[in-house]
N, C-alpha and C. Protein backbone atom coordinates (compact mmCIF):
# COMPACT_ATOMS: atom_id res chain seq x y z
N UNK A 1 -38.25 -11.36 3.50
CA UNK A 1 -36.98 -10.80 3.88
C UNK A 1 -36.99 -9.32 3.52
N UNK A 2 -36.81 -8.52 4.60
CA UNK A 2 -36.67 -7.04 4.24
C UNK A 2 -34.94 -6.38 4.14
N UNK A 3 -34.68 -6.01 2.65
CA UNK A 3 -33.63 -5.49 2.77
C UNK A 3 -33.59 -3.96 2.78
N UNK A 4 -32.96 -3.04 3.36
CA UNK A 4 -32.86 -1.78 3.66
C UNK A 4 -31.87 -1.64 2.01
N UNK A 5 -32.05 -0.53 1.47
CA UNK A 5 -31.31 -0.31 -0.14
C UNK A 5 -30.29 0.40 0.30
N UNK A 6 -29.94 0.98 1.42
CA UNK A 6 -28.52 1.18 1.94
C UNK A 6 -27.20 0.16 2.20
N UNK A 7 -28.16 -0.91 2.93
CA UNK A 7 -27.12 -2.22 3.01
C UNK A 7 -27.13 -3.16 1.86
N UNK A 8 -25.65 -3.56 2.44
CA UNK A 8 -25.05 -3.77 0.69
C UNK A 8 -25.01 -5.47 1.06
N UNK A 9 -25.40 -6.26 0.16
CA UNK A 9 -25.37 -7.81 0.46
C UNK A 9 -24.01 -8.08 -0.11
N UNK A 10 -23.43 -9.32 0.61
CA UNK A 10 -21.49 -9.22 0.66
C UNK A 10 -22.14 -10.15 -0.77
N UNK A 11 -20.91 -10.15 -1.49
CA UNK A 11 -20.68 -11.10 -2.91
C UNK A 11 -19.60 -11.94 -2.48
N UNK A 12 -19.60 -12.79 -3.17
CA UNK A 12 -18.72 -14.22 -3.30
C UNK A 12 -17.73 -13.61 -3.52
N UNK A 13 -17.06 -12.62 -4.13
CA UNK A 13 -16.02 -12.12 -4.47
C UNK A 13 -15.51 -10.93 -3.56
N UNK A 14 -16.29 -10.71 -2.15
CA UNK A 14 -15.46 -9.89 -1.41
C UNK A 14 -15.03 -10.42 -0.56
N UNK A 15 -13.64 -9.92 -0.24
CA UNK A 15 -12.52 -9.98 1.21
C UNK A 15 -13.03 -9.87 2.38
N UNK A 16 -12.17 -10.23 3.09
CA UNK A 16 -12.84 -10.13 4.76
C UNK A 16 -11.80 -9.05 5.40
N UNK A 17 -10.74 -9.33 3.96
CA UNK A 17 -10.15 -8.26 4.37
C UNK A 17 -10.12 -6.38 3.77
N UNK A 18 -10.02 -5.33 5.19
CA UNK A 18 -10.76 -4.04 4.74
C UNK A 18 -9.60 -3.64 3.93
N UNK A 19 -10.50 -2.64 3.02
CA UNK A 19 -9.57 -1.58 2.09
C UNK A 19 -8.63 -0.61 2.92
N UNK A 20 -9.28 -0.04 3.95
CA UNK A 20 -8.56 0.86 4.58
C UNK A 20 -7.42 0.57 5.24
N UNK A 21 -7.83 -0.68 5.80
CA UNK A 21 -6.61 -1.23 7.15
C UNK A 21 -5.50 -2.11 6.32
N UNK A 22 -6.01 -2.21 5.11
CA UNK A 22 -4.83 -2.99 3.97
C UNK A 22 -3.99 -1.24 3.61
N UNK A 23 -4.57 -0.39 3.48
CA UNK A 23 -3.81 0.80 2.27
C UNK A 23 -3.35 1.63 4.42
N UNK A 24 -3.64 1.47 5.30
CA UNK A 24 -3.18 1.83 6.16
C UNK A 24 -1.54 1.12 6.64
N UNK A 25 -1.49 -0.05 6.97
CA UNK A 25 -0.81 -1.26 6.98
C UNK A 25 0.86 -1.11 5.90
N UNK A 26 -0.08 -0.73 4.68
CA UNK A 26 1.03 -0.41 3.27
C UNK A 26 1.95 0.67 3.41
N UNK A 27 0.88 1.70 4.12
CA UNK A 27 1.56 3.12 4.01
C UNK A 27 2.33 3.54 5.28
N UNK A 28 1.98 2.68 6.73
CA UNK A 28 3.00 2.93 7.83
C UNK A 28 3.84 1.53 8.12
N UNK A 29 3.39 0.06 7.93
CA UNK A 29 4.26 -0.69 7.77
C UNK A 29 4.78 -1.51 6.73
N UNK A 30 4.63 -0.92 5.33
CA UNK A 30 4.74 -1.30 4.04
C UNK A 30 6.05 -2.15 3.74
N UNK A 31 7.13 -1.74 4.61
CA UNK A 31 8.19 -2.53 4.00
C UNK A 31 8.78 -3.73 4.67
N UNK A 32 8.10 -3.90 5.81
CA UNK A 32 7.45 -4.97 7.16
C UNK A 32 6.72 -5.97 6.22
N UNK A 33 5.96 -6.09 5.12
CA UNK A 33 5.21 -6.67 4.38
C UNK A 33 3.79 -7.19 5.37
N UNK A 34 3.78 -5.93 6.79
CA UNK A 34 2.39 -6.03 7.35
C UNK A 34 0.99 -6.16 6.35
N UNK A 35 0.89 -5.66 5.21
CA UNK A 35 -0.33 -5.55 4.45
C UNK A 35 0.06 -6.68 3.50
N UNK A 36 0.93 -7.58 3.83
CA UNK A 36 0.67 -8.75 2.84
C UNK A 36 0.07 -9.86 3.65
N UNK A 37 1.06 -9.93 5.42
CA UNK A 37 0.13 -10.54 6.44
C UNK A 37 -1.09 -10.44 6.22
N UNK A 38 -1.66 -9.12 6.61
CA UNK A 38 -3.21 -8.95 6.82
C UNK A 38 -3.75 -9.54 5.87
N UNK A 39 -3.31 -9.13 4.53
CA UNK A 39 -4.15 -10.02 3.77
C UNK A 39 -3.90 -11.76 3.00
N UNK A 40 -3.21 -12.19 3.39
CA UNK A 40 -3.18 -13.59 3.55
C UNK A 40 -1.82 -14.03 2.42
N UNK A 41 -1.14 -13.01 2.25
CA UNK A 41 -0.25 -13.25 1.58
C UNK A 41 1.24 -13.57 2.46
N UNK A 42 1.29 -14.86 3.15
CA UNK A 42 1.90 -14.85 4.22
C UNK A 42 3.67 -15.02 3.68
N UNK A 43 3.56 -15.67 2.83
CA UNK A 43 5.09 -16.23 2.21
C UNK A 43 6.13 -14.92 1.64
N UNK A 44 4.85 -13.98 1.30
CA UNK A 44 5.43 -12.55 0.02
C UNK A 44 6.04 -11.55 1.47
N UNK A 45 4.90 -11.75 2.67
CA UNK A 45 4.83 -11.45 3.93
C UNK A 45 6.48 -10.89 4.55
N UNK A 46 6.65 -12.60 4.57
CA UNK A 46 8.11 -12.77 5.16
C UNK A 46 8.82 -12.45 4.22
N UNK A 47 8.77 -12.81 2.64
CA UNK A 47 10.27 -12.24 1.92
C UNK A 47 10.42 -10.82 1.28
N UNK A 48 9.43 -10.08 2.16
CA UNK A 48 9.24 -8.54 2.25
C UNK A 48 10.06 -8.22 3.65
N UNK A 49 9.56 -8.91 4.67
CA UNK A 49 10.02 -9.00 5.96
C UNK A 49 11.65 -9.31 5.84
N UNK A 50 11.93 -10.57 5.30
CA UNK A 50 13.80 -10.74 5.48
C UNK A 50 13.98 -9.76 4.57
N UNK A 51 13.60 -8.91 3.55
CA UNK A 51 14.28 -8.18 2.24
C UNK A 51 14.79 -6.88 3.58
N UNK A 52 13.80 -6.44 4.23
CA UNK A 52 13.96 -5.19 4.88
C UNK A 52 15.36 -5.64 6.22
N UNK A 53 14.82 -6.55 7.20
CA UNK A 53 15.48 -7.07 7.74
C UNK A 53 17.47 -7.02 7.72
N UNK A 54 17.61 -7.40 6.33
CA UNK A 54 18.62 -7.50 5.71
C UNK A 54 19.62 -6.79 5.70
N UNK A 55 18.74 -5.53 5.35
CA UNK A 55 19.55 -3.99 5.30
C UNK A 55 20.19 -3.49 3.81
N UNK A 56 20.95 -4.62 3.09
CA UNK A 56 21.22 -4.41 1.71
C UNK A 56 20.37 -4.25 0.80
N UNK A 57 19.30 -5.52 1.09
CA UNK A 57 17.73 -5.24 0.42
C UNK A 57 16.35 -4.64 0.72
N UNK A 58 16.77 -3.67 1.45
CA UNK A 58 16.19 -2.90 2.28
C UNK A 58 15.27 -1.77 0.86
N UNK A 59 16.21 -1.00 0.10
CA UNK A 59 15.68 -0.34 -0.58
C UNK A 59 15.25 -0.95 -1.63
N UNK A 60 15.17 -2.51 -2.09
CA UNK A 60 14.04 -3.26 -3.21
C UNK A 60 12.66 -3.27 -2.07
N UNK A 61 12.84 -3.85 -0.94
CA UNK A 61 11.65 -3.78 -0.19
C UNK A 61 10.70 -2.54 0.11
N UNK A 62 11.44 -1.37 0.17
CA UNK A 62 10.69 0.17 0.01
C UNK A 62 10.00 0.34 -1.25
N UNK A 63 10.79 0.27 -2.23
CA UNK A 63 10.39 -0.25 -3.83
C UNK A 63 9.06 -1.12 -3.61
N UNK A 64 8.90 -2.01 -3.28
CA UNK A 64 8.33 -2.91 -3.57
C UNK A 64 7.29 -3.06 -2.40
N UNK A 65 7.14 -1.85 -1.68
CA UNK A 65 6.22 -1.31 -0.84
C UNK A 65 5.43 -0.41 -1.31
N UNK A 66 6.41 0.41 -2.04
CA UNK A 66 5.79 1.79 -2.74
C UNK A 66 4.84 1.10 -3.59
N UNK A 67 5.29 0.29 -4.63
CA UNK A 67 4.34 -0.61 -5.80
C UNK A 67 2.91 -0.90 -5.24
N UNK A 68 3.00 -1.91 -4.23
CA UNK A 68 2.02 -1.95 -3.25
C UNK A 68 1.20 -1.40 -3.38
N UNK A 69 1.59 -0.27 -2.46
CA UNK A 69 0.81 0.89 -2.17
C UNK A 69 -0.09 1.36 -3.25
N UNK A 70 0.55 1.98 -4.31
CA UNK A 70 -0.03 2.37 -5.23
C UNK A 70 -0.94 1.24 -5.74
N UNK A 71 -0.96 -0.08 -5.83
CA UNK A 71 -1.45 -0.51 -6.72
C UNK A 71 -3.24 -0.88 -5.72
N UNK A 72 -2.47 -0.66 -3.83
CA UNK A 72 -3.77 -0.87 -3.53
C UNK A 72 -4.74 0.33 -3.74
N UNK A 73 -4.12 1.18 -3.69
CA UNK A 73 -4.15 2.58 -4.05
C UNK A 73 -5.42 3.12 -4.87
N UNK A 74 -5.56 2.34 -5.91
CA UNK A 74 -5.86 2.66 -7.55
C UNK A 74 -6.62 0.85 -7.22
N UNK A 75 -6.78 0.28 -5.99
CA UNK A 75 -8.06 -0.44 -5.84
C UNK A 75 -7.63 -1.83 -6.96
N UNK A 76 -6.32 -1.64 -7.29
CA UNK A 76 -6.30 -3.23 -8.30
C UNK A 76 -5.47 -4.46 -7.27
N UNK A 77 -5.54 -4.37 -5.90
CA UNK A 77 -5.00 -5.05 -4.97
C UNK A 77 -5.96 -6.43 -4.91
N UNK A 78 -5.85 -7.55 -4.32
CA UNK A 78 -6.94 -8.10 -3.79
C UNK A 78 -5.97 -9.09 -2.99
N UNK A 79 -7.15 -9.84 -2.31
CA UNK A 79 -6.57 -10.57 -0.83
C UNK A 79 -5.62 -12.20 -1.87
N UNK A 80 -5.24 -13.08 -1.02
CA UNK A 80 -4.76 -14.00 -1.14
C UNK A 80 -5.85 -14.75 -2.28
N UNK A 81 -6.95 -14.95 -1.81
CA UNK A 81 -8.02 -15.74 -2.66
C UNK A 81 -8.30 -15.45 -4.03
N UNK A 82 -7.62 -14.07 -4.19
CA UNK A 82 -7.74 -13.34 -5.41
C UNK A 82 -9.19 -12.15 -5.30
N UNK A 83 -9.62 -11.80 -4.07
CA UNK A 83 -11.24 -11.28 -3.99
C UNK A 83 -10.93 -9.77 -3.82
N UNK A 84 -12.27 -8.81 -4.29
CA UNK A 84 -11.38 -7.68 -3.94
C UNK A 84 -11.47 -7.06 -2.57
N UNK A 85 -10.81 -6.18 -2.22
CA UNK A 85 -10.79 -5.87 -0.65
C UNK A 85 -12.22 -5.44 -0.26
N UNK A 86 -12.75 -5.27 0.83
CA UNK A 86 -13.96 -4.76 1.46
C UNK A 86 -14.22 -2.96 1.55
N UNK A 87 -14.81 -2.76 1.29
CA UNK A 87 -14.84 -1.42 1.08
C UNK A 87 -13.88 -0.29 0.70
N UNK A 88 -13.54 -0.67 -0.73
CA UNK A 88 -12.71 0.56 -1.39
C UNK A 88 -13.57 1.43 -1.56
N UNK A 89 -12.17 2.62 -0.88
CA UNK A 89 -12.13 4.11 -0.75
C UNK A 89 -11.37 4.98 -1.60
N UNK A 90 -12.10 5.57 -3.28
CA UNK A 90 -11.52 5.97 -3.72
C UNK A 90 -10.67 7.26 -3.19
N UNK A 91 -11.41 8.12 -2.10
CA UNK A 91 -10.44 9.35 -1.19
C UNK A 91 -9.59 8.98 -0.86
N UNK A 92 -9.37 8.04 -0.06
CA UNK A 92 -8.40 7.48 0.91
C UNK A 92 -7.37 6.95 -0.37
N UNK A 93 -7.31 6.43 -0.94
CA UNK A 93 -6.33 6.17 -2.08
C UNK A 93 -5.95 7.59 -2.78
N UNK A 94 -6.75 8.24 -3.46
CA UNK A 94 -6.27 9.29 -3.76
C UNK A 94 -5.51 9.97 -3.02
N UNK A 95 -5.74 10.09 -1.77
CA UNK A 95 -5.08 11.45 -0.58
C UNK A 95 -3.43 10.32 -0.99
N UNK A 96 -4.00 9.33 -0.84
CA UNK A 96 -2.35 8.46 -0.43
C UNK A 96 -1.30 8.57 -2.12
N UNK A 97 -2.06 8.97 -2.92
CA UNK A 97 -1.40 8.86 -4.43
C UNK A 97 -0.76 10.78 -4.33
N UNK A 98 -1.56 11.16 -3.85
CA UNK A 98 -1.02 12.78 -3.78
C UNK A 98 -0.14 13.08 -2.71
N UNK A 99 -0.24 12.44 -1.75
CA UNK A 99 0.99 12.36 -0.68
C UNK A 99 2.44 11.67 -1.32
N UNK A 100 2.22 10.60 -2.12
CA UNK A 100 3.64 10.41 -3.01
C UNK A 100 4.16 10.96 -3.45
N UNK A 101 2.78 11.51 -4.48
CA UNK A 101 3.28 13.04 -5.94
C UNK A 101 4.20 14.05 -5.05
N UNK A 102 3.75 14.27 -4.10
CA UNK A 102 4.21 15.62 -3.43
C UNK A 102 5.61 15.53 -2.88
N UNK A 103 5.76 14.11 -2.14
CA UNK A 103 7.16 13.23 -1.65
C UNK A 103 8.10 13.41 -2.64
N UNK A 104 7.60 12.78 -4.08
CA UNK A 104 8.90 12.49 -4.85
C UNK A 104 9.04 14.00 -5.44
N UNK A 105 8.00 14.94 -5.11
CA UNK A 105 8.52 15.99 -5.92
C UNK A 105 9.72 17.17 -4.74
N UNK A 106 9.38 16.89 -3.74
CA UNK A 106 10.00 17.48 -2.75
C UNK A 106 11.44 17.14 -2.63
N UNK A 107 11.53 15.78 -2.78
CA UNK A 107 12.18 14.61 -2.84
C UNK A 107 13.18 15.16 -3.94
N UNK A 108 12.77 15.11 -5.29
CA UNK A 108 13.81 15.92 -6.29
C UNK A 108 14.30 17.17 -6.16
N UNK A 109 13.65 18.26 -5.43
CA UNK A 109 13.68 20.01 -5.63
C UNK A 109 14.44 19.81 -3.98
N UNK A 110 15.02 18.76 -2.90
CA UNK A 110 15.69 19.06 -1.84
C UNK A 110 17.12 18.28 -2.41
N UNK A 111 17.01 17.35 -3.26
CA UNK A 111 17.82 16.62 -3.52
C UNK A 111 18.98 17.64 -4.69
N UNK A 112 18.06 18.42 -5.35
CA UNK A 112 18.95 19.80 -6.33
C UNK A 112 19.51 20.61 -5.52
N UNK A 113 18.91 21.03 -4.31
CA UNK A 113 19.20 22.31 -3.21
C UNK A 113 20.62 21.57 -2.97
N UNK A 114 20.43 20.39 -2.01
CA UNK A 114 21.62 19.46 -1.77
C UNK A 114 22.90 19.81 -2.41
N UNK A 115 22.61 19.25 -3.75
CA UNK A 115 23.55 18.95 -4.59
C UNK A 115 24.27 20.35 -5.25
N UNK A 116 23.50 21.20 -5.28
CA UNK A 116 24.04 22.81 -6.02
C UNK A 116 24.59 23.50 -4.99
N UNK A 117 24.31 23.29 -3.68
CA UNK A 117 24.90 24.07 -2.17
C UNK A 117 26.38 23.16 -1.95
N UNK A 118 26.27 21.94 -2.21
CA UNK A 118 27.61 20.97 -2.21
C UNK A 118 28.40 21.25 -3.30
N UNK A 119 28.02 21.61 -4.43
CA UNK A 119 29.06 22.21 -5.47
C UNK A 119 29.71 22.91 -5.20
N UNK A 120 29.30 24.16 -4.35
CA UNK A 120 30.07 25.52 -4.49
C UNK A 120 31.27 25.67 -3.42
């Protein structure tokens, strides 16, 4: 058997499901609980799905998208079986952890502008 030392032999412990299309999934349909579908988390799926649905529990489901995210983020995610995802991308997580940083910081410094222009 000839193995090439580039290709990587799969382990018992990897997903079928990808890193990318899970932290893609999180970050444009995250509060859909699309990246719990994909990865076989079908039940968390739907009560991500009715939370948003709802409208009242709309912002625990963003919450609880954001968590997600980050946690696939930082690569401690794994599929239903408990395995870890298929090719984690520490860039691709990072870019997505610095796109938050930058959100919530924008997020606070428009939310002061707001609030000090509404005072006066």
């Amino acid at each position: 058997m000839n193995i090439n030392e580039n290709e990587q032999i799969p382990s018992e412990n990897q997903s079928k499901s990808s890193y990318v299309v899970t932290l893609l999934l999180a970050f444009f349909l995250g509060c859909f609980g699309a990246h719990r579908f994909y990865t076989g988390y079908v039940g968390i799926g739907i009560a991500q799905l009715v939370c948003t649905l709802l409208g009242l529990t709309a912002p625990i489901s963003a919450l609880w998208a954001l968590v997600d995210l980050i946690s696939i983020s930082l690569n401690q995610y794994t599929d239903s079986q408990g395995n870890e995802l298929e090719g984690p991308n520490p860039g691709c997580g990072l870019i997505v952890l610095i796109f938050i940083g930058f959100s919530f910081i924008f997020a606070v410094i428009w939310t002061l502008v707001v609030l000090s222009s509404a005072s006066k």
